[in-house]
Protein backbone atom coordinates (compact mmCIF):
# COMPACT_ATOMS: atom_id res chain seq x y z
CA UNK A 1 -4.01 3.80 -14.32
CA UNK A 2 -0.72 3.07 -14.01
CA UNK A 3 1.34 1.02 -15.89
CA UNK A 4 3.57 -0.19 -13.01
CA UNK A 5 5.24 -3.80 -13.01
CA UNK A 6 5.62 -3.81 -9.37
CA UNK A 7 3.11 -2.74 -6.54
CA UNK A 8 3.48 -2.56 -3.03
CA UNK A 9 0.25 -3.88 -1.50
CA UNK A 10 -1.93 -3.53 1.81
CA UNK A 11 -5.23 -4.69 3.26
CA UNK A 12 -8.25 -2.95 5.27
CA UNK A 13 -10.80 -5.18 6.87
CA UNK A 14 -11.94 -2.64 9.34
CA UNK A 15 -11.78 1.12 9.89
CA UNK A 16 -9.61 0.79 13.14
CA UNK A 17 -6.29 0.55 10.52
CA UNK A 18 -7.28 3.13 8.50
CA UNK A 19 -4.90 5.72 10.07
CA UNK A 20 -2.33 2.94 9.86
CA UNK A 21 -3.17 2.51 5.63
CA UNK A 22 -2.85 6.38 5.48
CA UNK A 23 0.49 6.83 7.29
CA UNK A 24 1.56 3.84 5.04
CA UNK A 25 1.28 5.06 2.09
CA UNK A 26 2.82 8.48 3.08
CA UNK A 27 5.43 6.82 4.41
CA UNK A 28 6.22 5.01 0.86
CA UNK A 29 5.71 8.25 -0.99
CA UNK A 30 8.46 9.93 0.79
CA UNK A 31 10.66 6.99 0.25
CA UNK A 32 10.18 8.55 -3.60
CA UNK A 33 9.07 5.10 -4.70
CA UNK A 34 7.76 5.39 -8.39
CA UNK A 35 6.02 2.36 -7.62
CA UNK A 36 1.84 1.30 -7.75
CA UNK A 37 0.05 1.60 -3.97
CA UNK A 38 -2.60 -0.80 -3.97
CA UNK A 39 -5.33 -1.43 -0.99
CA UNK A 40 -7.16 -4.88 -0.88
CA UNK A 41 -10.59 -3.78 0.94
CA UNK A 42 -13.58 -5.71 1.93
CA UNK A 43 -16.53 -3.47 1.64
CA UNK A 44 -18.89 -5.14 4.09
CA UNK A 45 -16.64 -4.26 7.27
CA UNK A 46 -15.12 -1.12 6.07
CA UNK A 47 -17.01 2.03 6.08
CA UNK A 48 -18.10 4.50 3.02
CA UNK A 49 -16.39 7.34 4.90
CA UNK A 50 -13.19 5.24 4.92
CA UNK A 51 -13.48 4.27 1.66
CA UNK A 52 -13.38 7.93 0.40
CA UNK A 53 -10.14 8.22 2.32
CA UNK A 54 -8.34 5.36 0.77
CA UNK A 55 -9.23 6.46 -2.99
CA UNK A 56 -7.96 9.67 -2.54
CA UNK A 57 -4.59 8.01 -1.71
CA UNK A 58 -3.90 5.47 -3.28
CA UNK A 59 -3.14 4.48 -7.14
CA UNK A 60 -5.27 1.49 -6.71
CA UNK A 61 -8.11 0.11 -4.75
CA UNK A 62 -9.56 -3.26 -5.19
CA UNK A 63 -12.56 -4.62 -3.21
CA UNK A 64 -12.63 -8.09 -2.60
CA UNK A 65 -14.46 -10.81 -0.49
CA UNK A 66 -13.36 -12.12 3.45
CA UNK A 67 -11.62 -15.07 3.74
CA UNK A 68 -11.82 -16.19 6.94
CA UNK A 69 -10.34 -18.50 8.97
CA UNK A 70 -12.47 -21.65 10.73
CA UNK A 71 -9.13 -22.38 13.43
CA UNK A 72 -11.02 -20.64 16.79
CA UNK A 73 -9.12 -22.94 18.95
CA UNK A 74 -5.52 -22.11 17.60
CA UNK A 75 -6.88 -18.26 17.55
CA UNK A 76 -7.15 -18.43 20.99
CA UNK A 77 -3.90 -19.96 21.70
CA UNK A 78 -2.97 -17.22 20.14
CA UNK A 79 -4.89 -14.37 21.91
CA UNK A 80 -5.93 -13.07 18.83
CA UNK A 81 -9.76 -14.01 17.97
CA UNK A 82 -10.02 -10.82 15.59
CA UNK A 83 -7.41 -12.60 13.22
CA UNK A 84 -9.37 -15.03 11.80
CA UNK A 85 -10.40 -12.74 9.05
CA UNK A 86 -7.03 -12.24 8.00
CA UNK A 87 -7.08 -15.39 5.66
CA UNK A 88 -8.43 -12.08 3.68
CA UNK A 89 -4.56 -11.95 2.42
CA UNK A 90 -4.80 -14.56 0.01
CA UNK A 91 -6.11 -12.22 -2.54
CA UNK A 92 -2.37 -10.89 -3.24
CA UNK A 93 -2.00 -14.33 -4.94
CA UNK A 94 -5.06 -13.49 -7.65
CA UNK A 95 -3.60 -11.97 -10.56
CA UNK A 96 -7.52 -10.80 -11.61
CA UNK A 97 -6.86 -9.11 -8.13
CA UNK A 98 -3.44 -7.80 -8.58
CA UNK A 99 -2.48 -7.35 -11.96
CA UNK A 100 1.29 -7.11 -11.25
CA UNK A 101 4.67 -9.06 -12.35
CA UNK A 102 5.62 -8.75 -8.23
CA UNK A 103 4.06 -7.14 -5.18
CA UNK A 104 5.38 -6.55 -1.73
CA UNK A 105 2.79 -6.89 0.83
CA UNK A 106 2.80 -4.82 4.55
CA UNK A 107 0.31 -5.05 7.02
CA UNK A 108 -1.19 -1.82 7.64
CA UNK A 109 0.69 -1.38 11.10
CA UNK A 110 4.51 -1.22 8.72
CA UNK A 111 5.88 1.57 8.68
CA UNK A 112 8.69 2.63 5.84
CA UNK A 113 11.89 4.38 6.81
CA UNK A 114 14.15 4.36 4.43
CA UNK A 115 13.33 3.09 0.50
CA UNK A 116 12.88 -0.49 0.45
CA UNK A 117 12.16 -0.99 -3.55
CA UNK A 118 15.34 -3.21 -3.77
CA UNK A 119 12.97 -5.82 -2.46
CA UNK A 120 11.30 -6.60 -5.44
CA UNK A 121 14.59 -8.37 -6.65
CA UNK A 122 14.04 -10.86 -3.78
CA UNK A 123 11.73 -12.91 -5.88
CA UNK A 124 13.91 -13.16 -9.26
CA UNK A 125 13.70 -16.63 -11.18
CA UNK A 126 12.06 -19.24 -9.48
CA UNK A 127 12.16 -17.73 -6.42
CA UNK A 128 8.02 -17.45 -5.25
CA UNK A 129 8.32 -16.14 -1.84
CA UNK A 130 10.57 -13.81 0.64
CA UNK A 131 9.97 -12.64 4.11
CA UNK A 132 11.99 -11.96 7.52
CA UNK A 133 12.08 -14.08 10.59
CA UNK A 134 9.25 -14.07 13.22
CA UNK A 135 11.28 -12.69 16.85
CA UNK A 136 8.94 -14.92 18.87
CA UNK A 137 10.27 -18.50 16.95
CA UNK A 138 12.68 -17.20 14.11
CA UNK A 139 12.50 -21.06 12.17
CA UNK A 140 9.05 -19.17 11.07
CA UNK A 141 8.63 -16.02 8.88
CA UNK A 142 6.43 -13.10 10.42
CA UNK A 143 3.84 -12.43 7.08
CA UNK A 144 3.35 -8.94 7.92
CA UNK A 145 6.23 -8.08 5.28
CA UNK A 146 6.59 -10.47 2.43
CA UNK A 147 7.38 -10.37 -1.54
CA UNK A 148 5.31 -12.25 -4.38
CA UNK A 149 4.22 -13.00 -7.58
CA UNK A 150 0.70 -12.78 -7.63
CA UNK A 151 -0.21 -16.33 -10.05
CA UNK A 152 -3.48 -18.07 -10.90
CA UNK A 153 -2.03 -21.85 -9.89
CA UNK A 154 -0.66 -20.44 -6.63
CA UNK A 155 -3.49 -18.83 -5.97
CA UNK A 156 -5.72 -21.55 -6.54
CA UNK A 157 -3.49 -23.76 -4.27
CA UNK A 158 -3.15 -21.55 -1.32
CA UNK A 159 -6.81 -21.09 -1.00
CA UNK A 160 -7.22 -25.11 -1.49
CA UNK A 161 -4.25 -25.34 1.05
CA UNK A 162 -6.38 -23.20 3.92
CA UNK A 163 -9.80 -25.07 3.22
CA UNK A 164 -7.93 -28.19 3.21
CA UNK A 165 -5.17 -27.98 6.19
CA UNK A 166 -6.40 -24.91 8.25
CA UNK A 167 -3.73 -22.59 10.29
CA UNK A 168 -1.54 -23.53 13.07
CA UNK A 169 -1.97 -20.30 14.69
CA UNK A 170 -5.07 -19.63 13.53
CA UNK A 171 -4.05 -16.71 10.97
CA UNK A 172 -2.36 -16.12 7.95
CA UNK A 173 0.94 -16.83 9.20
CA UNK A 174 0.75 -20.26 10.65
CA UNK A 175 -0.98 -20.95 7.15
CA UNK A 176 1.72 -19.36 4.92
CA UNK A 177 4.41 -20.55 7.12
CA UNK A 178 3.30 -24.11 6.19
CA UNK A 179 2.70 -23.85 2.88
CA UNK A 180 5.80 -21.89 2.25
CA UNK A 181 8.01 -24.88 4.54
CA UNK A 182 10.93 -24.64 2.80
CA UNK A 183 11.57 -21.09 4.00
CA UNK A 184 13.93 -22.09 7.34
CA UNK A 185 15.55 -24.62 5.61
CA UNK A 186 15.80 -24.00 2.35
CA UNK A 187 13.93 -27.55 1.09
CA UNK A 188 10.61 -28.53 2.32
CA UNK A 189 9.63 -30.90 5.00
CA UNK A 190 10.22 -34.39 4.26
CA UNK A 191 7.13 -35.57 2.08
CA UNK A 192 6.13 -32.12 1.39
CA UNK A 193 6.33 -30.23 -1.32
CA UNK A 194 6.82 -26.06 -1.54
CA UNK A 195 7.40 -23.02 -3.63
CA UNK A 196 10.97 -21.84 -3.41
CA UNK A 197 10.99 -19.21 -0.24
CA UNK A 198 13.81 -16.95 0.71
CA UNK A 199 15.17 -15.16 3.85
CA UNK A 200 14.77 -11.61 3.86
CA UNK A 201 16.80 -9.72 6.58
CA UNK A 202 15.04 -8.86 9.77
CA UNK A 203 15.80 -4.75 9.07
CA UNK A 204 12.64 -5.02 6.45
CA UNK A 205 10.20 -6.05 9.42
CA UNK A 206 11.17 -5.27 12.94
CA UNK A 207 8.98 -5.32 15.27
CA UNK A 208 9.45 -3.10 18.56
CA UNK A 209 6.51 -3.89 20.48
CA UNK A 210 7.25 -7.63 21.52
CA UNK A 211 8.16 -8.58 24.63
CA UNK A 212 11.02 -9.86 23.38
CA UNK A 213 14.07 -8.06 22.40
CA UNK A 214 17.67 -7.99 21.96
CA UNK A 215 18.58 -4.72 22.56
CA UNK A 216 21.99 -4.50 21.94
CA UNK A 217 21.33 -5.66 18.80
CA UNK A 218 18.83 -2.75 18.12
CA UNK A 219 21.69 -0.31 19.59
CA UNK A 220 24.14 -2.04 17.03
CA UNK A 221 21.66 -2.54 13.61
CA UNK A 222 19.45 1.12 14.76
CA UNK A 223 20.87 2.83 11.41
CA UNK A 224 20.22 -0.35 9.19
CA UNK A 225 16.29 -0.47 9.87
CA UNK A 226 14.42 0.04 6.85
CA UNK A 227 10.73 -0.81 8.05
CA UNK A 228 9.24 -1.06 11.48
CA UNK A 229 5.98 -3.19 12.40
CA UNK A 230 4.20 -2.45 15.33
CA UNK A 231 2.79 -5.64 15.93
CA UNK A 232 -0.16 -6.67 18.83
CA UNK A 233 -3.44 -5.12 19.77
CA UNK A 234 -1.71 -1.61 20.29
CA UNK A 235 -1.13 0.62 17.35
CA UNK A 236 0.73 3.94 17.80
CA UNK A 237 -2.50 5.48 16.65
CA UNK A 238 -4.59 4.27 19.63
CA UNK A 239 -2.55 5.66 22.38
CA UNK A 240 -3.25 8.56 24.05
């Protein structure tokens, strides 16, 4: 095992990212990152034949429970019933989990382009939190890309958080976007309280496939991307 600090960290709920993990992690390894790869994985909707897969890639693989999310109305809104099992992403927070100083999460649908290991700065002192600005209402993070310190109290208060106060989208981002409120601003919302949350620039998580885009921008910022997302129901791996 290694004795990494840092990790970066993913998530498998279902075999239909597996190619996504894969092509993850290869994407990291020729960014010649000496850090950990870790894979959260819940066992009961993954398969044994995908499991095999996983272990012979990455330096560590952790099964853990679902966590999912009671919001079916807001899921809707949405369009995205099959996210209510993301709530699955709390586990980063469990230091039993994730025995690491600080992790930087990616959905399974990132991929790396260019070395991104400076991130792991973004949550020096008291800093708890970083992540880049949703295109669709940029006042909210998008969670797909984030940096962390996995801790027991934080742990214990996100999950009380979800149980308690639910998701306004449904999903993990509505959830983390409210517990972490002082993100946009830079102070929480007025009789709230939050961990300290930073802005990471959009280059660590942009995401092509919206609907949305500015594409001079992209023309302008092309060379400066460091990690693409390819968010919504279509993955590159499921075209034909």
């Amino acid at each position: 095992m290694s004795a990494s600090k840092y990790a970066y960290v993913t998530l498998l709920t279902s075999d239909a990212y597996l190619p996504g993990a894969l092509v993850w992690a290869e994407s990291l390894r020729a960014a010649k990152t000496p850090h950990d790869l870790a894979i959260l994985v819940t066992p009961e909707t993954v398969t044994h034949a995908a499991l095999e897969q996983i272990n012979r890639v990455f330096d560590r693989v952790v099964s853990v429970p679902t966590i999912r999310s009671q919001d079916v109305g807001n899921l809707q809104l949405l369009g995205r019933r099959e996210l209510d099992i993301t709530f699955t992403k709390l586990h980063v927070w469990n230091p039993d989990t994730l025995p690491y100083e600080r992790v930087i999460f990616m959905d399974a649908d990132t991929l790396v382009l260019k070395p991104i290991d400076e991130l792991f700065d973004a949550v020096a002192g008291d800093v708890a939190f970083a992540a880049a600005p949703d295109v669709g209402w940029p006042d909210c993070f998008n969670s797909g890309v984030f940096v962390t310190k996995p801790e027991a109290d934080l742990f214990a208060s996100l999950v009380e958080y979800a149980h308690t106060n639910g998701s306004f989208d449904g999903g993990d981002q509505g959830l983390l976007n409210a517990y972490f409120n002082s993100w946009a601003s830079g102070s929480p919302r007025p009789g709230q309280t939050s961990p300290t949350a930073a802005r990471l620039p959009f280059q660590y998580n942009v995401t092509p496939s919206t609907v949305y885009s500015y594409l001079p921008a992209y023309v302008y910022y092309k060379a400066d991307i460091k990690v693409v997302h390819f968010i919504g129901p279509n993955k590159p791996w499921t075209f034909e």
